[in-house]
N, C-alpha and C. Protein backbone atom coordinates (compact mmCIF):
# COMPACT_ATOMS: atom_id res chain seq x y z
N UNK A 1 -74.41 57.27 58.18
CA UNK A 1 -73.96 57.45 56.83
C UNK A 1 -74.83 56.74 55.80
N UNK A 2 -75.40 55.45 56.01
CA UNK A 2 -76.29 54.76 55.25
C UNK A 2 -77.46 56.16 54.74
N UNK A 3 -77.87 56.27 55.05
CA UNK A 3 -78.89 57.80 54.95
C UNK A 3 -78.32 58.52 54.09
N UNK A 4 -77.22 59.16 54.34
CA UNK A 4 -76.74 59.91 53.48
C UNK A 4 -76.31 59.44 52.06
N UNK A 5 -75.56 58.22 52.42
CA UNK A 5 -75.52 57.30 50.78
C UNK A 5 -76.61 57.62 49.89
N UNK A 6 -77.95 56.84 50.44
CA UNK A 6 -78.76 56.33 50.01
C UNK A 6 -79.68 57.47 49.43
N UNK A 7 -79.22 58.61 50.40
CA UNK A 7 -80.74 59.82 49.81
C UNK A 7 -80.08 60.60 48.88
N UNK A 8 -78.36 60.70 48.66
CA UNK A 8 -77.40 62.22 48.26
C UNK A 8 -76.71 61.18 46.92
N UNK A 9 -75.83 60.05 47.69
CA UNK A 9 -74.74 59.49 46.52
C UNK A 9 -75.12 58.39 45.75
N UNK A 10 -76.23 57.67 45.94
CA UNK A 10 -76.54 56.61 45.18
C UNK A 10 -77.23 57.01 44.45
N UNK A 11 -76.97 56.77 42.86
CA UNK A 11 -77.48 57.37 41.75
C UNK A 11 -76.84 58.46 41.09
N UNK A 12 -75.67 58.80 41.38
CA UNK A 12 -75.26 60.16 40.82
C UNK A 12 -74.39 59.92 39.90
N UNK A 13 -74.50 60.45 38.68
CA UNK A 13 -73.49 60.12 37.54
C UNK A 13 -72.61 61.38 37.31
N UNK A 14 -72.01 61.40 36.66
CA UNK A 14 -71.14 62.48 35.74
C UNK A 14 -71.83 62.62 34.36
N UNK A 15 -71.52 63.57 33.74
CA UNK A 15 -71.27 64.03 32.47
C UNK A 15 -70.56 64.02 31.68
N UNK A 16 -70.23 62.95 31.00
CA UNK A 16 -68.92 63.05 30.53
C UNK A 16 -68.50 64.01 29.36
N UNK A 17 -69.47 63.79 28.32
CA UNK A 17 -69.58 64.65 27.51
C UNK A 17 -69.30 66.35 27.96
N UNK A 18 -69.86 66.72 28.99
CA UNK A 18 -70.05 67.84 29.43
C UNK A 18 -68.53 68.50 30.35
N UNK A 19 -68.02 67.25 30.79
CA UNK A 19 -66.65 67.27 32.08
C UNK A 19 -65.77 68.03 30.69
N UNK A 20 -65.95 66.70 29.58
CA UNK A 20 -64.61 66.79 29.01
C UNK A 20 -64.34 68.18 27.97
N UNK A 21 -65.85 68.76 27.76
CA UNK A 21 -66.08 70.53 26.85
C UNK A 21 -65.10 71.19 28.14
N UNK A 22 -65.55 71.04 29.40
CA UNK A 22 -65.08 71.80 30.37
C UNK A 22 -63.69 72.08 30.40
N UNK A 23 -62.96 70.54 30.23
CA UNK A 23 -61.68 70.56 30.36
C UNK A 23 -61.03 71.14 29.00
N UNK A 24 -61.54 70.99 28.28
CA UNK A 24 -60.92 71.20 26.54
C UNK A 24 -60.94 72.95 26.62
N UNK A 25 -61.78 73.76 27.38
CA UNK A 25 -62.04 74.69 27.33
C UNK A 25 -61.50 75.28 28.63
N UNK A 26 -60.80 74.51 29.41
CA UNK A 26 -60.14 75.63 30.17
C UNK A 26 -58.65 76.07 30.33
N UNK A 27 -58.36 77.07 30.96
CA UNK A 27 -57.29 77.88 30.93
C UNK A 27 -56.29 77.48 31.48
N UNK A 28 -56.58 75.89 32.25
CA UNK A 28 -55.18 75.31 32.26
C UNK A 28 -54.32 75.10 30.93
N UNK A 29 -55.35 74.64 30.52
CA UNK A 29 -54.76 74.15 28.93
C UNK A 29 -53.42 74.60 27.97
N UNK A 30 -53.68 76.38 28.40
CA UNK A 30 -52.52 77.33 27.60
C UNK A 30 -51.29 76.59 28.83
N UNK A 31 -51.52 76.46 29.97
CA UNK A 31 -50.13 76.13 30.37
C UNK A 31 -49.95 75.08 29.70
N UNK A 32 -50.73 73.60 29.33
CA UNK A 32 -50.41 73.19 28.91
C UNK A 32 -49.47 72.86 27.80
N UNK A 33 -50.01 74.10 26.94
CA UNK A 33 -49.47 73.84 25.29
C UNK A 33 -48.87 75.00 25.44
N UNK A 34 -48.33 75.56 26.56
CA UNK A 34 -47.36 77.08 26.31
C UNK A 34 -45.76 76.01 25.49
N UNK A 35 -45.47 74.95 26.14
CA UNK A 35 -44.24 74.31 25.66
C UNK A 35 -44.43 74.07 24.46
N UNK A 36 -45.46 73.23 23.78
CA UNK A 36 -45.65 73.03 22.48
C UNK A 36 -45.85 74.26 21.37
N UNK A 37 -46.57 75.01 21.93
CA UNK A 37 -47.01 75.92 21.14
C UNK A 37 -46.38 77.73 21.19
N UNK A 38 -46.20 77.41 22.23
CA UNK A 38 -45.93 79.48 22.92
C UNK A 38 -46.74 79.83 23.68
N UNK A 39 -46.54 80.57 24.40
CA UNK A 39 -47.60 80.78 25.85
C UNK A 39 -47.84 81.62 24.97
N UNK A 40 -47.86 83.23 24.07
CA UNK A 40 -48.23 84.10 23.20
C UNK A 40 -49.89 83.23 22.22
N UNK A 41 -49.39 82.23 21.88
CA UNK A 41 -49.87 81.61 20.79
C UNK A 41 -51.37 80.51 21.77
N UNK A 42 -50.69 80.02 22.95
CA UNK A 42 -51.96 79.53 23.36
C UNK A 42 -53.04 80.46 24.47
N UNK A 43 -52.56 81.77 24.85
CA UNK A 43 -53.21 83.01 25.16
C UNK A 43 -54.14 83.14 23.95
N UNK A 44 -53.81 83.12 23.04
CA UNK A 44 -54.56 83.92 21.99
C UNK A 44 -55.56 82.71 21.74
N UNK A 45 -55.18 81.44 21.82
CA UNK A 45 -56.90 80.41 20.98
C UNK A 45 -57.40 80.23 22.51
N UNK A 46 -56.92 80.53 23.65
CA UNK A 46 -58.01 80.59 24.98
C UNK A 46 -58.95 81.67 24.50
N UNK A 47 -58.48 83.15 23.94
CA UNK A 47 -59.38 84.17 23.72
C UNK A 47 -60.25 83.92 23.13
N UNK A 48 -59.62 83.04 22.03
CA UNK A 48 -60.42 82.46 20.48
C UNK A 48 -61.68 82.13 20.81
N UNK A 49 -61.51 80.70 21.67
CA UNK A 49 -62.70 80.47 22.54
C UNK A 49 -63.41 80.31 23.42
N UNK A 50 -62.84 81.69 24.14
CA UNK A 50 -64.05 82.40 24.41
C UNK A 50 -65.37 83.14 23.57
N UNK A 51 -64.44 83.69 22.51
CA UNK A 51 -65.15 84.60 21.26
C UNK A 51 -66.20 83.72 20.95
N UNK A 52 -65.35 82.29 20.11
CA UNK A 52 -66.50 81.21 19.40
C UNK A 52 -67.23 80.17 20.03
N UNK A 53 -66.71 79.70 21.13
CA UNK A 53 -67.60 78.79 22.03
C UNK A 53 -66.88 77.35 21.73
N UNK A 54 -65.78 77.33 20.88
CA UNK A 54 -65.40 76.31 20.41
C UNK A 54 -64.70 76.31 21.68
N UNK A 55 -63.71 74.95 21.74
CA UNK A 55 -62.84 74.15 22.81
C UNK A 55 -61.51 74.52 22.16
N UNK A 56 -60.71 74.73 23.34
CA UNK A 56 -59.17 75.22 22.95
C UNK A 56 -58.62 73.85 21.16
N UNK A 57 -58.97 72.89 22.45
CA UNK A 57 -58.63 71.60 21.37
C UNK A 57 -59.28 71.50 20.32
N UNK A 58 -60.13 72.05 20.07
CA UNK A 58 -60.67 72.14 18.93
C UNK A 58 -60.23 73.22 17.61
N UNK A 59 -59.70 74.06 18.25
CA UNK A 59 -58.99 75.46 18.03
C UNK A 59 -58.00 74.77 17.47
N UNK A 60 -56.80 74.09 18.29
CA UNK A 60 -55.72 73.84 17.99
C UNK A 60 -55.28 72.80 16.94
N UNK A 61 -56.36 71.66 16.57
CA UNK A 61 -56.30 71.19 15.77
C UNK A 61 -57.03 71.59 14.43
N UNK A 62 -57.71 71.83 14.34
CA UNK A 62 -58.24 72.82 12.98
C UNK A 62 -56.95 73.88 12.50
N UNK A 63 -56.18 74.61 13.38
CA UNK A 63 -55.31 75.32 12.93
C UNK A 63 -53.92 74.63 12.61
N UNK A 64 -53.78 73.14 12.73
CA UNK A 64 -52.73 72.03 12.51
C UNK A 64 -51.66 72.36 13.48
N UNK A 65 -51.81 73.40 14.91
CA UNK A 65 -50.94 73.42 15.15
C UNK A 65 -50.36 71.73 16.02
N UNK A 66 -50.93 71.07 16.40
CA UNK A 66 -50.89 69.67 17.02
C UNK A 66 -51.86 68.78 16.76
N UNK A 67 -51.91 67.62 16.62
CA UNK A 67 -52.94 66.47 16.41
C UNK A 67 -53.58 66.01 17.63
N UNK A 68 -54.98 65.67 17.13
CA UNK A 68 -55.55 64.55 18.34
C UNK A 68 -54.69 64.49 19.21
N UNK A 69 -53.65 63.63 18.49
CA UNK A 69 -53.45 62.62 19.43
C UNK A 69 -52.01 63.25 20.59
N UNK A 70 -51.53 64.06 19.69
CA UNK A 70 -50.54 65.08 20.41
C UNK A 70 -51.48 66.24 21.63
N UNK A 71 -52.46 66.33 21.67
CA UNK A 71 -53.21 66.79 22.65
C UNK A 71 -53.66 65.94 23.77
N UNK A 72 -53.98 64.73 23.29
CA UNK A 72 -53.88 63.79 24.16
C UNK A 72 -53.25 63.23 25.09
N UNK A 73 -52.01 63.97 24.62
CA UNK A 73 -50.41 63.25 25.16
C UNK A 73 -50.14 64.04 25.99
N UNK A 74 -50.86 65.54 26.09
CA UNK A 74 -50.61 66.78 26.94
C UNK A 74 -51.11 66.30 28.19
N UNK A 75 -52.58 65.40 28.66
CA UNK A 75 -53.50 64.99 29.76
C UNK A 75 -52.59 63.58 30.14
N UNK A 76 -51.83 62.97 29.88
CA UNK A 76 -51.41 61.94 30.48
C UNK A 76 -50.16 61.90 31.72
């Protein structure tokens, strides 16, 4: 296993920046905010962005339907 550490897992980072577009942008999310919002209503800003490239969460707060920090509260 030393071998394998040393040539595959030592050195490997994440993306964080990149993890967290991922997560903001995926289609768990509408389950997420189907309670807050309407499963109708978070179907439609998943479509959104897809269309614009924007992040659900990004969607959802520009349109005031929830804050930061009320999106935040959805991942805990």
């Amino acid at each position: 296993m030393p071998i394998f550490s040393a040539n595959l897992i030592d050195g490997l980072s994440s993306n964080k920046k990149k993890l967290q577009k991922d997560i903001e942008s995926s289609p768990v999310i509408v389950a997420l905010l189907a309670p807050k919002i309407g499963y109708l209503k978070s179907a439609e800003l998943f479509k959104e962005s897809l269309k614009t490239g924007k992040t659900i969460r990004q969607l959802v707060v520009s349109k005031k339907l929830l804050t930061n920090k009320q999106v935040d509260s959805l991942f805990k």
